[in-house]
PDB file of N, CA and C in Angstrom:
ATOM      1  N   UNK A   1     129.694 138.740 134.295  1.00  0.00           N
ATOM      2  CA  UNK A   1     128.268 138.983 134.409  1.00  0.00           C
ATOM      3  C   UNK A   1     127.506 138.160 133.381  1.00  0.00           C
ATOM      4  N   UNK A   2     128.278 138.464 132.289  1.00  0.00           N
ATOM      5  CA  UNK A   2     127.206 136.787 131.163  1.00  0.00           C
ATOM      6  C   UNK A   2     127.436 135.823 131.281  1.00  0.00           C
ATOM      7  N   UNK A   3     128.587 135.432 132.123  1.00  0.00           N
ATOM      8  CA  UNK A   3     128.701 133.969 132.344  1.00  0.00           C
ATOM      9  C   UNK A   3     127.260 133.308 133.426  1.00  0.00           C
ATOM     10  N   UNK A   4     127.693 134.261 134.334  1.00  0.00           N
ATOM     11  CA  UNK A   4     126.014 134.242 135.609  1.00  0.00           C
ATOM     12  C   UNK A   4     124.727 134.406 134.895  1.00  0.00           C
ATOM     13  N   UNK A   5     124.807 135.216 133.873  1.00  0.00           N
ATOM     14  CA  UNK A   5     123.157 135.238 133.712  1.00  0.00           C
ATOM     15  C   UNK A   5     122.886 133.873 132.166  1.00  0.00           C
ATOM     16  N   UNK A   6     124.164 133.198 131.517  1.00  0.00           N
ATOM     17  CA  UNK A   6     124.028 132.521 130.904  1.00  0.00           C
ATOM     18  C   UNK A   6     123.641 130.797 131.499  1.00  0.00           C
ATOM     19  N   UNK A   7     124.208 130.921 132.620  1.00  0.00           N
ATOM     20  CA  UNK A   7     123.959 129.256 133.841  1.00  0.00           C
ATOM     21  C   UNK A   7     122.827 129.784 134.186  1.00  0.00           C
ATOM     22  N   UNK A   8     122.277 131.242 134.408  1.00  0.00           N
ATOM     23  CA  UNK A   8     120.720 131.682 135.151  1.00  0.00           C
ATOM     24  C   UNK A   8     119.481 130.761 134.275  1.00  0.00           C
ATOM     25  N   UNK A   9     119.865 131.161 132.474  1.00  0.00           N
ATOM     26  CA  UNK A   9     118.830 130.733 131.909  1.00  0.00           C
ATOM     27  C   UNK A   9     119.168 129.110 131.826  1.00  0.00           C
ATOM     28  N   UNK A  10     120.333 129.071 131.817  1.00  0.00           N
ATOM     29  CA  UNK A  10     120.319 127.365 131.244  1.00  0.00           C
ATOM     30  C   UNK A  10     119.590 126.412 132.698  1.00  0.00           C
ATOM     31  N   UNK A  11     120.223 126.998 133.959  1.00  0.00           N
ATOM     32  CA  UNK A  11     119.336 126.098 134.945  1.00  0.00           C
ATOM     33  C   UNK A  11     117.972 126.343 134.583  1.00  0.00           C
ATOM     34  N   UNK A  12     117.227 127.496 134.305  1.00  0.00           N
ATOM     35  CA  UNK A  12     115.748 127.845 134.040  1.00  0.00           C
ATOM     36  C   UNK A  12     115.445 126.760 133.128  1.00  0.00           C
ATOM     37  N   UNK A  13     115.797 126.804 132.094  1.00  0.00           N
ATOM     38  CA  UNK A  13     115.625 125.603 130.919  1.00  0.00           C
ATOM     39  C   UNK A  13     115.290 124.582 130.912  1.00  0.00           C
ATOM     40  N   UNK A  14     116.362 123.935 131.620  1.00  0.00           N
ATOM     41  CA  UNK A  14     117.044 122.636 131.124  1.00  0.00           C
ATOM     42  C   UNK A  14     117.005 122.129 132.713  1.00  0.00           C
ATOM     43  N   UNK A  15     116.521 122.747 134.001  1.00  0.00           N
ATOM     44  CA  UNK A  15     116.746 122.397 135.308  1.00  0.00           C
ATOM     45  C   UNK A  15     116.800 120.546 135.572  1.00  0.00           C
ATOM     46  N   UNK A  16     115.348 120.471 135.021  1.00  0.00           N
ATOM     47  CA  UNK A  16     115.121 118.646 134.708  1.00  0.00           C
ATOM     48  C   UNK A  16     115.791 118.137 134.278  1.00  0.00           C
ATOM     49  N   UNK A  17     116.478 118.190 133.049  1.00  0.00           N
ATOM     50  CA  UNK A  17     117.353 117.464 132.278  1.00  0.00           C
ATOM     51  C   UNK A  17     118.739 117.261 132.782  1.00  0.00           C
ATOM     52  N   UNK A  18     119.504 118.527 133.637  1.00  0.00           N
ATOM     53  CA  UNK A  18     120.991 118.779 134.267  1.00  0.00           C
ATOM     54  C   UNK A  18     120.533 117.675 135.687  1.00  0.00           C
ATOM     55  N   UNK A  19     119.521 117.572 135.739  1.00  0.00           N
ATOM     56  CA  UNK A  19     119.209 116.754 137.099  1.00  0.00           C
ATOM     57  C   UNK A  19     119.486 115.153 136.895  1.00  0.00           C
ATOM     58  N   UNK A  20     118.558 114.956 135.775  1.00  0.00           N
ATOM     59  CA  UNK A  20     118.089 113.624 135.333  1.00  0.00           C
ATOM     60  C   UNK A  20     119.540 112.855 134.916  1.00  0.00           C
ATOM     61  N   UNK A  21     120.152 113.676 134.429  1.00  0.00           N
ATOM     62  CA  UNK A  21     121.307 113.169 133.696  1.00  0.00           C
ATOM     63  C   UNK A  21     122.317 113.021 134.428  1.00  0.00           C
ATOM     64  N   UNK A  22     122.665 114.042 135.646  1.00  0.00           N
ATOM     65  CA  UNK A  22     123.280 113.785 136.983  1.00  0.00           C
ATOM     66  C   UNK A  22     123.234 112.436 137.580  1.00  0.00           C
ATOM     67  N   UNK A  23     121.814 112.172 137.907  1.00  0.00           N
ATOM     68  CA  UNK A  23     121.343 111.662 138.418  1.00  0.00           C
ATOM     69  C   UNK A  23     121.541 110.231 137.810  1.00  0.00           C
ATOM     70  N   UNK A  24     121.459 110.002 136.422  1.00  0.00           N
ATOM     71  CA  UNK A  24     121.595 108.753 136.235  1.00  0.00           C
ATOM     72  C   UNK A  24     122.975 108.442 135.692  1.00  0.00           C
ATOM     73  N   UNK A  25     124.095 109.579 135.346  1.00  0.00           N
ATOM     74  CA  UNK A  25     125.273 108.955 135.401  1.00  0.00           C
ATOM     75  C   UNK A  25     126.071 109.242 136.606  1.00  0.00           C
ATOM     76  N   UNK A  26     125.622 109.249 137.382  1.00  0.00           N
ATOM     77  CA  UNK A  26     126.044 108.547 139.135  1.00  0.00           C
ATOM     78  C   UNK A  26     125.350 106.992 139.046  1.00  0.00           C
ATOM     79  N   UNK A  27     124.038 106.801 138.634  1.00  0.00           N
ATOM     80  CA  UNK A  27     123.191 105.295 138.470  1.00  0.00           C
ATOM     81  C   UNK A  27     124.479 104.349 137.591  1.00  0.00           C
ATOM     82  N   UNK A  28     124.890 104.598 136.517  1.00  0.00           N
ATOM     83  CA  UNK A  28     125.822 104.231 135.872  1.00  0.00           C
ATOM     84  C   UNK A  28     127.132 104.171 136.248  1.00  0.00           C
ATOM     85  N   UNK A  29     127.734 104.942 136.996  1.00  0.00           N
ATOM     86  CA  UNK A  29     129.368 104.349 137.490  1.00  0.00           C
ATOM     87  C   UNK A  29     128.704 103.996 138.946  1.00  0.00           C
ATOM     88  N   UNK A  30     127.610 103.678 139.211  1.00  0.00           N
ATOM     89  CA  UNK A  30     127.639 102.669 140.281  1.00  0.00           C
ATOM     90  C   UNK A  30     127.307 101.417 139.945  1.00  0.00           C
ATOM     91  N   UNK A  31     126.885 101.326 138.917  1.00  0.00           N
ATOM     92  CA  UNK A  31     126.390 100.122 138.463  1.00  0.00           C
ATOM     93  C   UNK A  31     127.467  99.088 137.989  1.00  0.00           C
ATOM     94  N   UNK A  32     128.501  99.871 136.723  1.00  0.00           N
ATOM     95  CA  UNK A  32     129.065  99.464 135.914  1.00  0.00           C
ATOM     96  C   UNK A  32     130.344  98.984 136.442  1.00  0.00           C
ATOM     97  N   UNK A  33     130.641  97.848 135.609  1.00  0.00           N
ATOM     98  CA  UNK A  33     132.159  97.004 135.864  1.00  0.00           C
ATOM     99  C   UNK A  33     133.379  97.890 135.946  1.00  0.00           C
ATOM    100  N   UNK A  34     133.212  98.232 134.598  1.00  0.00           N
ATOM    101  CA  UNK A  34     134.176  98.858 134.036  1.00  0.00           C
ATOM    102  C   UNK A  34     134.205 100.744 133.964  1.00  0.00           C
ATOM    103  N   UNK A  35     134.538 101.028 135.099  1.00  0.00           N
ATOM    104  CA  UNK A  35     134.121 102.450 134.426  1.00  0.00           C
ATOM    105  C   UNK A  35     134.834 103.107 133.585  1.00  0.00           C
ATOM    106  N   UNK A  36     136.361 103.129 133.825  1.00  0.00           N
ATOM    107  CA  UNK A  36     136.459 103.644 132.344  1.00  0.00           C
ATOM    108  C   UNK A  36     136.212 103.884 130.985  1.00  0.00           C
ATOM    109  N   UNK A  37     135.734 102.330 130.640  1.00  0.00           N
ATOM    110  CA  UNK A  37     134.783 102.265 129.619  1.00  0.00           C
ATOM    111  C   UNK A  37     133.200 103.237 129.372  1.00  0.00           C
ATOM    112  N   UNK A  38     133.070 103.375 130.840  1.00  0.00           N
ATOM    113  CA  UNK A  38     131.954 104.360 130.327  1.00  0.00           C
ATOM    114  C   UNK A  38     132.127 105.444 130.459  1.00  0.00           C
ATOM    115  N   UNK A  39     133.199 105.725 131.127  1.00  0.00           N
ATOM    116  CA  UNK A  39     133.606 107.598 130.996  1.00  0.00           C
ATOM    117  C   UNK A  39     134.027 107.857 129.639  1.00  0.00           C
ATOM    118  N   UNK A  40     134.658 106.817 128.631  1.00  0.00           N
ATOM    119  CA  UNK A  40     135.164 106.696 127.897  1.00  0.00           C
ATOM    120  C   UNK A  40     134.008 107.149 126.715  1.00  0.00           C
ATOM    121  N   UNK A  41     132.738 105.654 126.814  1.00  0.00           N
ATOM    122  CA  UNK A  41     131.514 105.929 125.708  1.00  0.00           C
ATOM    123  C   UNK A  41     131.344 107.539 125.600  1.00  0.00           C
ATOM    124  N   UNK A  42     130.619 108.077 127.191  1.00  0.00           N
ATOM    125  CA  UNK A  42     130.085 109.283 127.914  1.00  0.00           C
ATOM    126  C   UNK A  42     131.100 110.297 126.960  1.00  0.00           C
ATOM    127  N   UNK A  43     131.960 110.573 126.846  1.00  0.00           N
ATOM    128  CA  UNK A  43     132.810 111.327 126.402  1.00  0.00           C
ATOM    129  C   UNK A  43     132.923 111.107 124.796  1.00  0.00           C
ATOM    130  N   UNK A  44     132.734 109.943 124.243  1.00  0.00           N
ATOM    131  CA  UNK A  44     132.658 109.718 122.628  1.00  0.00           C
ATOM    132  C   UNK A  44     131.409 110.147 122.008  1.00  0.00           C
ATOM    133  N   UNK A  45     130.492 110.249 122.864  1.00  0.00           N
ATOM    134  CA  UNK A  45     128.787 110.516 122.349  1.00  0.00           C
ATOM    135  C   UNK A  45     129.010 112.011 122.555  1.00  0.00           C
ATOM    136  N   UNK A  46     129.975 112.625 123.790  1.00  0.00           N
ATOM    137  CA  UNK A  46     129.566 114.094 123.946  1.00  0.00           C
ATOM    138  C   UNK A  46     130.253 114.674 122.758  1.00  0.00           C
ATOM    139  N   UNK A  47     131.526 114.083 122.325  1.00  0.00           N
ATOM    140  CA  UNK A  47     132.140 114.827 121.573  1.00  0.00           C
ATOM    141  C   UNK A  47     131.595 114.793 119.691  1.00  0.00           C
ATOM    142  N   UNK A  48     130.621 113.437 119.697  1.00  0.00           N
ATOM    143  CA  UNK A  48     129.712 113.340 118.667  1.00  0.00           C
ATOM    144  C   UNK A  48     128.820 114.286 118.214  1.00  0.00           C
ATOM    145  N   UNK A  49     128.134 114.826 119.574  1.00  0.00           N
ATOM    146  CA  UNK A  49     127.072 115.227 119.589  1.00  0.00           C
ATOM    147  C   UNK A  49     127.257 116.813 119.192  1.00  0.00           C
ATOM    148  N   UNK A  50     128.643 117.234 119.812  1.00  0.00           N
ATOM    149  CA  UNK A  50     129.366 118.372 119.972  1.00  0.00           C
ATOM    150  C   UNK A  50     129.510 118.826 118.409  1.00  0.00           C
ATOM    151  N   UNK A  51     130.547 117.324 117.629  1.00  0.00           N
ATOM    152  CA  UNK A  51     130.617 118.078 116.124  1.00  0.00           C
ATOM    153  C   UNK A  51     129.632 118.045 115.122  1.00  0.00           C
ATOM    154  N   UNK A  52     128.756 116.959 115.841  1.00  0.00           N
ATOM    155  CA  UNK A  52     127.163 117.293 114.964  1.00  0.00           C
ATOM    156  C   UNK A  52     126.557 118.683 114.894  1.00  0.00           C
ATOM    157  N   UNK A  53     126.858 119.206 115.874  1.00  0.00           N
ATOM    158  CA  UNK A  53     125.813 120.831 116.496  1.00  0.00           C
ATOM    159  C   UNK A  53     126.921 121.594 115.303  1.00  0.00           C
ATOM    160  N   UNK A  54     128.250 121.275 115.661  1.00  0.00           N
ATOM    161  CA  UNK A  54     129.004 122.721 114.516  1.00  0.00           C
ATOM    162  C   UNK A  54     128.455 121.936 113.168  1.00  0.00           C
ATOM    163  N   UNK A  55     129.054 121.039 112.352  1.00  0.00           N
ATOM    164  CA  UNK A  55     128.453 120.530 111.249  1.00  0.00           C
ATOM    165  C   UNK A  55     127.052 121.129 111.105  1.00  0.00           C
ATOM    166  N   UNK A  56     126.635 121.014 111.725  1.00  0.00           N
ATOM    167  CA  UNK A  56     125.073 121.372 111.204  1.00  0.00           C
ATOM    168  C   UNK A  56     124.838 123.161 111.060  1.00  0.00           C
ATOM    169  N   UNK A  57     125.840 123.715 112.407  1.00  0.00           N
ATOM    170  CA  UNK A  57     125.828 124.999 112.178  1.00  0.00           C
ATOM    171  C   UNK A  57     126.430 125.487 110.634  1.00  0.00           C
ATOM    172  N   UNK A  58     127.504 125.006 110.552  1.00  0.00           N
ATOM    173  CA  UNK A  58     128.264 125.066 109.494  1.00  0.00           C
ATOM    174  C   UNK A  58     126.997 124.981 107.689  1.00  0.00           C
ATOM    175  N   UNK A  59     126.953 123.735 107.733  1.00  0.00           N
ATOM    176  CA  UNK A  59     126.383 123.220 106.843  1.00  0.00           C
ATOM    177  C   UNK A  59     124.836 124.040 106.567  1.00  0.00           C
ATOM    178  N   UNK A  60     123.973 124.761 107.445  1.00  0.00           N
ATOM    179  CA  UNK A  60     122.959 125.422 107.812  1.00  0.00           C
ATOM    180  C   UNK A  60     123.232 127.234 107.286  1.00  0.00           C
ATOM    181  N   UNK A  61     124.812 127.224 107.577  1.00  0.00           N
ATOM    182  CA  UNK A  61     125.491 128.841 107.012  1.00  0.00           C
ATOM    183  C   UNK A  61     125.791 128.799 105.194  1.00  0.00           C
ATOM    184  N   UNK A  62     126.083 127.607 105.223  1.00  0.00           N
ATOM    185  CA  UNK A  62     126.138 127.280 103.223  1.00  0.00           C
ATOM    186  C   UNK A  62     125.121 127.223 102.792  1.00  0.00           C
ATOM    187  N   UNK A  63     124.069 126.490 103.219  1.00  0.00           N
ATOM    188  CA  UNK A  63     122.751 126.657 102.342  1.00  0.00           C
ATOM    189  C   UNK A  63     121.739 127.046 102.696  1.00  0.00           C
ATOM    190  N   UNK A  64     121.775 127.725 103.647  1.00  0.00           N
ATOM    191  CA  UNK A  64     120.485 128.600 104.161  1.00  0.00           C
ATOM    192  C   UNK A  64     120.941 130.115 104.358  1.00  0.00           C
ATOM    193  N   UNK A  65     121.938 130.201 104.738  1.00  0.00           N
ATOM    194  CA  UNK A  65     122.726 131.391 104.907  1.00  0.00           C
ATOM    195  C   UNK A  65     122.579 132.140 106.329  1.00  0.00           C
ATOM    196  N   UNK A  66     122.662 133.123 106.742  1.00  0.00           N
ATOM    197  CA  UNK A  66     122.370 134.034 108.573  1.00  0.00           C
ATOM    198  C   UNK A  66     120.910 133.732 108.203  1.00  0.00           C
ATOM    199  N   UNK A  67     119.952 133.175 109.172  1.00  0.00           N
ATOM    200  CA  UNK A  67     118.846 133.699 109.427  1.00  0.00           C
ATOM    201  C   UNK A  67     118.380 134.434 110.346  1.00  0.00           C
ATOM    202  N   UNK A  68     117.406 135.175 109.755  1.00  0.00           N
ATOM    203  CA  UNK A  68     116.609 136.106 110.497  1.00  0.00           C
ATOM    204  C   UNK A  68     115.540 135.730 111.372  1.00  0.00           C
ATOM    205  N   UNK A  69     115.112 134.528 110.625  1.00  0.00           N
ATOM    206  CA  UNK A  69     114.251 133.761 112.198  1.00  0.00           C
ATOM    207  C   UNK A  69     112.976 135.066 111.776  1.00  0.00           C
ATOM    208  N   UNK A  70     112.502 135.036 110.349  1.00  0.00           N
ATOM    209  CA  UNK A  70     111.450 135.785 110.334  1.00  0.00           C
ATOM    210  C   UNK A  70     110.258 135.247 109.141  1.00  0.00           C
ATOM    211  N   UNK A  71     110.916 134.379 108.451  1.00  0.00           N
ATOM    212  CA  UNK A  71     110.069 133.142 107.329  1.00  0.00           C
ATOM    213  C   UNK A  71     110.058 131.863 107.784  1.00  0.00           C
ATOM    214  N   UNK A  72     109.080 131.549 108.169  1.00  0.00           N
ATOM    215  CA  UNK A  72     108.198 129.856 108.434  1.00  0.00           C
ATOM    216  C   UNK A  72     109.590 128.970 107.513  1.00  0.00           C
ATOM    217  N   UNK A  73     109.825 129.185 106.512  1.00  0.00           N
ATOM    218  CA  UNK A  73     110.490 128.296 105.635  1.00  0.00           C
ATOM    219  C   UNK A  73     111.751 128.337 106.225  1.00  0.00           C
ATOM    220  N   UNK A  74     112.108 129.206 106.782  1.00  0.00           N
ATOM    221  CA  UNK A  74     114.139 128.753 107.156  1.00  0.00           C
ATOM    222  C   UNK A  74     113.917 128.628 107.995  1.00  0.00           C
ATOM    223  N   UNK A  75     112.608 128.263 108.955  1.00  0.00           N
ATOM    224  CA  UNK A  75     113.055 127.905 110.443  1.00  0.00           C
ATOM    225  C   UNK A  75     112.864 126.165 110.373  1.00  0.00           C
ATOM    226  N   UNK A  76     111.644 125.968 109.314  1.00  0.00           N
ATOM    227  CA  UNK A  76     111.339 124.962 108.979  1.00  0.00           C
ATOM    228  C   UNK A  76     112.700 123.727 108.460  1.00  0.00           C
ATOM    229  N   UNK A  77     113.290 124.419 107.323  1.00  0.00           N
ATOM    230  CA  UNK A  77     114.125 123.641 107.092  1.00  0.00           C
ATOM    231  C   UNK A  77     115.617 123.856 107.665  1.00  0.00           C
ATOM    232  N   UNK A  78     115.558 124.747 109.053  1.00  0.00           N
ATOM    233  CA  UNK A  78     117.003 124.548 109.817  1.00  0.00           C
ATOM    234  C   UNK A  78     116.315 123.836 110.608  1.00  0.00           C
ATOM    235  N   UNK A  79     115.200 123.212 110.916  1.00  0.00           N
ATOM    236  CA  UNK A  79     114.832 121.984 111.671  1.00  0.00           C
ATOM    237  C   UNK A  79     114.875 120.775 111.294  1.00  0.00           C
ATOM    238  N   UNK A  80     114.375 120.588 109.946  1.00  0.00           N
ATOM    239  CA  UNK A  80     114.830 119.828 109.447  1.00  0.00           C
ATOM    240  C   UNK A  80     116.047 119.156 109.121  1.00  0.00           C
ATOM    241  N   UNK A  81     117.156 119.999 108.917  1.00  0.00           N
ATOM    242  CA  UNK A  81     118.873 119.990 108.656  1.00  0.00           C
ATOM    243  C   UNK A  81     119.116 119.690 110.167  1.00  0.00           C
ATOM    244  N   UNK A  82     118.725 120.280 110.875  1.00  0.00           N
ATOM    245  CA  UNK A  82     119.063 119.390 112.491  1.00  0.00           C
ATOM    246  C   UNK A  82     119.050 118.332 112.653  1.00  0.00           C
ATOM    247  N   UNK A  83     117.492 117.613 112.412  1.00  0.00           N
ATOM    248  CA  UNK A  83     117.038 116.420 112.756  1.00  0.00           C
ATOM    249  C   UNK A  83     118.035 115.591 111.653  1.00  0.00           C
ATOM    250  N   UNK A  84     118.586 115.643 110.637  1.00  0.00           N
ATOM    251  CA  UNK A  84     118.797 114.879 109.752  1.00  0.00           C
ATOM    252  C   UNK A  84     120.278 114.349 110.352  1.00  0.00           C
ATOM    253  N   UNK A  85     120.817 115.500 110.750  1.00  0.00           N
ATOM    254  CA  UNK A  85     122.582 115.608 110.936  1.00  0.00           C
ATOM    255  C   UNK A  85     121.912 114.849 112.406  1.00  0.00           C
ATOM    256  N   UNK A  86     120.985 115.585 113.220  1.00  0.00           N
ATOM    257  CA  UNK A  86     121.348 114.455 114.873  1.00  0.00           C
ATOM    258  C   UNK A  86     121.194 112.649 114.547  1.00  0.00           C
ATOM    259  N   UNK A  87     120.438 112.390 113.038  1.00  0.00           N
ATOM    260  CA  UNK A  87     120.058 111.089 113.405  1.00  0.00           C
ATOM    261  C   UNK A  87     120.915 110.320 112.719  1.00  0.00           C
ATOM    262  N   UNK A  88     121.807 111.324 111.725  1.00  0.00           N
ATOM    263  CA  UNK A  88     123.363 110.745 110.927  1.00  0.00           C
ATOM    264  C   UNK A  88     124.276 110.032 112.181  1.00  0.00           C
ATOM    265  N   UNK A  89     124.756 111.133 113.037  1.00  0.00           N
ATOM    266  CA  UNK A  89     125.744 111.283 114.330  1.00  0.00           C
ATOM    267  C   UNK A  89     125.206 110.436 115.173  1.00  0.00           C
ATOM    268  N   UNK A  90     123.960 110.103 115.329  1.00  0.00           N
ATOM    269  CA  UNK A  90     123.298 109.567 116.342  1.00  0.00           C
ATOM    270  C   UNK A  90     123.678 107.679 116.033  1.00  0.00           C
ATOM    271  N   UNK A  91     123.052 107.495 114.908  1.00  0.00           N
ATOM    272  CA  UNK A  91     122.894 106.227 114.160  1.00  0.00           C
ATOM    273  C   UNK A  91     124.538 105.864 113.659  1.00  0.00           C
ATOM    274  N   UNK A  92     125.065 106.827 113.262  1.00  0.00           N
ATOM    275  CA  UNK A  92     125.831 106.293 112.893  1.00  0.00           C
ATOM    276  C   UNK A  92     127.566 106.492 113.767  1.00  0.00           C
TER     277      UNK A  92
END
């Protein structure tokens, strides 16, 4: 039953984005020479992106500690600690 009502909200969400992204990596293994190579990238960025989100969870539990999501300031700077770690993982 939470598995169903957890795909309920994420299609609600994210409907555009599960589309767009469908949509253009079908554009991409039709396009591309080599596809392995790009199932390959596709899969190195997901799994990037993947240990960026724990890292940051992680790193967000040491110096900010559980938040309560009830002071301007720890929501502020677990946004900040996001953006910093996505553009580390991202860039680098």
């Amino acid at each position: 039953m939470q598995i169903a009502t957890f795909f309920k909200r994420l299609f609600k969400q994210y409907s555009v984005d599960i589309i767009l992204a469908i949509v253009f990596t079908v554009i991409a293994f039709a396009y591309v020479y080599d596809q392995s190579a790009l199932l390959s990238a596709i899969a190195r960025k997901v799994a990037l992106a993947s240990v960026g989100l724990v890292y940051y969870y992680i790193t967000r539990v040491v110096k900010v500690g559980f938040i309560d999501w009830r002071d301007p300031y720890d929501k502020i700077y677990s946004i900040a600690l996001l953006l910093y770690i996505g553009l580390i993982f991202a860039l680098g």
